[in-house]
Every structure is written in structure tokens, then in C-alpha cells.
Protein backbone atom coordinates (compact mmCIF):
# COMPACT_ATOMS: atom_id res chain seq x y z
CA UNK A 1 90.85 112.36 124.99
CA UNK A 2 88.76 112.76 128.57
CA UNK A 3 87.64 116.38 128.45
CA UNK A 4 89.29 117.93 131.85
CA UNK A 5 87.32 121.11 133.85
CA UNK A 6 88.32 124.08 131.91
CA UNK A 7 88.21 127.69 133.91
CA UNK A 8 86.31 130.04 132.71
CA UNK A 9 88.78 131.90 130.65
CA UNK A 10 89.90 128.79 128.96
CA UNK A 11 86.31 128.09 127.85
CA UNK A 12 85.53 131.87 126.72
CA UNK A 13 89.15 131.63 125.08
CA UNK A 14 87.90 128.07 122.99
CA UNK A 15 84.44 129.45 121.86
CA UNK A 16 85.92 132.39 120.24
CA UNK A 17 88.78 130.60 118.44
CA UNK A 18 85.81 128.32 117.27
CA UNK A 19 83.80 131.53 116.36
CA UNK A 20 87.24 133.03 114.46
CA UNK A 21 87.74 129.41 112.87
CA UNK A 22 83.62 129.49 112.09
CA UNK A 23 84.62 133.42 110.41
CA UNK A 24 87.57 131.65 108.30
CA UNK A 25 85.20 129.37 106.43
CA UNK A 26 82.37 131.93 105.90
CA UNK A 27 84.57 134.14 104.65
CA UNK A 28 85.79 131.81 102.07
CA UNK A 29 82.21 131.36 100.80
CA UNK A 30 81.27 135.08 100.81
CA UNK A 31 81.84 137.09 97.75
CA UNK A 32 84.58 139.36 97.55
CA UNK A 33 81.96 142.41 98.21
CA UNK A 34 80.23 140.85 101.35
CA UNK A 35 83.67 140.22 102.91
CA UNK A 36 83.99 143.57 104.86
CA UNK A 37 81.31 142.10 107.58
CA UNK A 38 83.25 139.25 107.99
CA UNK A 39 86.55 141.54 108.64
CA UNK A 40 84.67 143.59 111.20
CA UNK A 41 83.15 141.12 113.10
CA UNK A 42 86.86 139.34 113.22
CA UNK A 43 88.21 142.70 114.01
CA UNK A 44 85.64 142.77 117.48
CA UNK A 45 86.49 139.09 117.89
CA UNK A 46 90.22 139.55 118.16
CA UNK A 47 89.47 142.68 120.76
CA UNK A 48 87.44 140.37 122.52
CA UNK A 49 90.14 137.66 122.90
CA UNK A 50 92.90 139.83 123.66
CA UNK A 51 90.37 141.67 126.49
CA UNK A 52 90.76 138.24 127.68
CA UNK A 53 94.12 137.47 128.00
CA UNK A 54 94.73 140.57 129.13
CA UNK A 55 92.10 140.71 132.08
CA UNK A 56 89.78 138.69 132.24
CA UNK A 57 86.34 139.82 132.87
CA UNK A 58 84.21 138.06 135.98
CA UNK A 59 81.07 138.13 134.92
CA UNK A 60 82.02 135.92 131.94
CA UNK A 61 78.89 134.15 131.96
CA UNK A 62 76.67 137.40 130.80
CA UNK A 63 79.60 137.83 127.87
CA UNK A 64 79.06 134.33 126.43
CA UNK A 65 75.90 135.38 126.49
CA UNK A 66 76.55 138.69 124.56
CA UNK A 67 78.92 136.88 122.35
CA UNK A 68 76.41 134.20 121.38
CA UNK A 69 74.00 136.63 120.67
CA UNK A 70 76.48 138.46 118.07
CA UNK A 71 76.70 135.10 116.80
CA UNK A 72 73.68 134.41 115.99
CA UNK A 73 73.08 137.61 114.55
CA UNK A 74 75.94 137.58 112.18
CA UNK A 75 74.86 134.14 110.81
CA UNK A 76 71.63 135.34 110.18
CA UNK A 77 73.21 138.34 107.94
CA UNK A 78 75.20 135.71 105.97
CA UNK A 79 71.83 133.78 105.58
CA UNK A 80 70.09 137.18 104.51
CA UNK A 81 73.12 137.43 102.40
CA UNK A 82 73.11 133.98 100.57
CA UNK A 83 69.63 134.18 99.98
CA UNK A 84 70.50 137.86 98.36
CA UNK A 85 72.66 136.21 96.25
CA UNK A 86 70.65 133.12 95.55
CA UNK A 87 67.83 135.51 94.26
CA UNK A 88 70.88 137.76 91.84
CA UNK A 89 71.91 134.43 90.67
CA UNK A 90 68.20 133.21 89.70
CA UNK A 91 67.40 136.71 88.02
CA UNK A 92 70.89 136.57 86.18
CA UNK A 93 69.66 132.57 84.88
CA UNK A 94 65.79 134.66 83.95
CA UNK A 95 68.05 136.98 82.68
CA UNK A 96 70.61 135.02 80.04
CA UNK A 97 67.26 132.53 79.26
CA UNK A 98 65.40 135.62 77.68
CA UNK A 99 68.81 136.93 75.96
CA UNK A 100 68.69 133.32 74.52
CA UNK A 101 65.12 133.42 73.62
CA UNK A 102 65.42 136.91 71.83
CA UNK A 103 68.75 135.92 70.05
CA UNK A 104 66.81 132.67 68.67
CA UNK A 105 63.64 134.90 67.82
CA UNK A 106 66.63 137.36 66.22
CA UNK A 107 68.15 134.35 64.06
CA UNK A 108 64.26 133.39 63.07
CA UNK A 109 63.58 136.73 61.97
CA UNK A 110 67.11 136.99 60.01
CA UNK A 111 66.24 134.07 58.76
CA UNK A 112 62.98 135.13 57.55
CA UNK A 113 63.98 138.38 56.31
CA UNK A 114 66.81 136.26 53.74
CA UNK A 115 63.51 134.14 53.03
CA UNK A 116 61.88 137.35 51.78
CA UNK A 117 64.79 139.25 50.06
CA UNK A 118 65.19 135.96 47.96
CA UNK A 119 61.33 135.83 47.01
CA UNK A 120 61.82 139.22 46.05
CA UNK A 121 64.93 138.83 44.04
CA UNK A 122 62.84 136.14 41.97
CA UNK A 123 60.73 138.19 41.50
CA UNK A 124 62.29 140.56 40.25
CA UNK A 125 64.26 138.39 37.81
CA UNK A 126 60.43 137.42 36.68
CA UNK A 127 59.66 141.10 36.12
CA UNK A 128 62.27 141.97 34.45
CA UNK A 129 62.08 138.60 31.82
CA UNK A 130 58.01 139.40 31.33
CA UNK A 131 59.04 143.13 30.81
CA UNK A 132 61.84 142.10 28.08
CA UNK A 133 59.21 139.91 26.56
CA UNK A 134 56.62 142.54 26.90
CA UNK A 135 59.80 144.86 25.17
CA UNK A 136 60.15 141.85 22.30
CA UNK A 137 56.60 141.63 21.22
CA UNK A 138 55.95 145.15 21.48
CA UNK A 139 59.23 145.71 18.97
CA UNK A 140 57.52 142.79 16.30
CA UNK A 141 54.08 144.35 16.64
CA UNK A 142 55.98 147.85 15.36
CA UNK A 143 57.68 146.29 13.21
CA UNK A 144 54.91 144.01 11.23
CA UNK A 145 52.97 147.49 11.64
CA UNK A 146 55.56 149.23 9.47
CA UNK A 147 55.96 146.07 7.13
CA UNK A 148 52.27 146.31 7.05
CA UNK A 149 52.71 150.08 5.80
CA UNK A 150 55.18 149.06 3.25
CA UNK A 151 53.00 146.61 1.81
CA UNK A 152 50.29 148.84 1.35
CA UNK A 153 52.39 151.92 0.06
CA UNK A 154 53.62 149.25 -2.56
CA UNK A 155 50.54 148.03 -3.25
């Protein structure tokens, strides 16, 4: 299609349907939170246009300028933006790796702590056999005493 000579109002007009169409697709990748900026800036973009339509400004050279300008400053708050949330997004993966780690140093430590209580409960169960053998003897050594007795009283 052979681009024909546009006026000036037809070429401001095209830019900033670009720039609104440009707004559409960055607001679709914003999160819901960073999606005011992109309102306002459509807000001043739809003033601009219907400025336009309405009466169109001469020097329309010096607001291409101005426009472009806005431009490139809003882009560079998304990038400051998606590098803001590049950063949240790294510390939340830092974040659920250590969580991780300390619910696997958790699980050892359970597991170690089961380890223990069952060395313990052995030994307890030893205890408590040597002390009902230490009971045993100590009830034969009484008694051979006091057969020991009777022998000699019958003696």
C-alpha cells in the first residue's frame, strides 16, 4: 500500500493511536497494582487526541516532540517497574529455596529426634530387665540367707 502525504493532524492522530495501542499491550503485562500508570497516561492520551480533533494545534511539531518525550519516559517507568518486579520475584525464589532448606533441616532433625527417643526407649527396656534381674538375685541372695539361718538354728 504506497504511503500517501499525511497532514499534520493525520500524522499526530496515527502516533497516538500507536502510543494508545503500545498502552493496550503494556497494560496487559503489568500487574494488576502497576496498572493505575497505565490508566493515567491513557487518560492524558485520550485528552490529547480529542484536543486534536477538536482544534488542532499549529505548532504540532514541538507537541510530537512533548509527546515523544512522555513516551519515553513512561517506558522507562515500566522498565523501572519490570525490573522491580524481576528483583520481588528473585527474592520470593531466595525466599521459598530457604523455606525448603529449613523444612528438609526440620524433617532431619524430626528424624533424628525419633532416632533418639527409640535409643532411649531401648534403653530403658534394658534398665528395667537388668533392674528385675538385679530384683531376682537380690530376692535368692535373701532367701539362701534365711535358708542359711534355718540351717544353722537347726543345726
Amino acid at each position: 500500500m504506497p504511503r500517501r502525504n499525511r497532514s499534520p493532524k493525520e500524522e499526530l492522530t496515527m502516533l497516538l493511536t500507536q502510543h494508545e495501542k503500545f498502552l493496550d499491550r503494556v497494560k496487559r503485562k503489568l500487574p494488576k497494582e502497576h496498572k493505575k500508570i497505565v490508566d493515567d497516561e491513557r487518560k492524558n492520551l485520550n485528552e490529547q487526541i480529542t484536543a486534536i480533533k477538536e482544534n488542532f494545534v499549529s505548532n504540532y511539531e514541538e507537541k510530537i516532540k512533548t509527546f515523544e518525550k512522555e513516551k519515553k519516559s513512561f517506558e522507562q517507568k515500566i522498565k523501572k517497574l519490570e525490573r522491580k518486579i524481576k528483583r520481588q520475584e528473585n527474592q520470593i525464589k531466595k525466599k521459598n529455596l530457604k523455606i525448603e532448606y529449613l523444612e528438609y533441616r526440620n524433617e532431619k532433625v524430626e528424624l533424628e529426634n525419633h532416632a533418639l527417643l527409640n535409643e532411649i526407649e531401648d534403653r530403658k527396656e534394658v534398665y528395667i530387665i537388668q533392674h528385675e534381674a538385679i530384683n531376682d538375685q537380690e530376692k535368692k541372695i535373701k532367701d539362701l540367707e534365711l535358708e542359711m539361718k534355718n540351717l544353722l538354728v537347726n543345726c
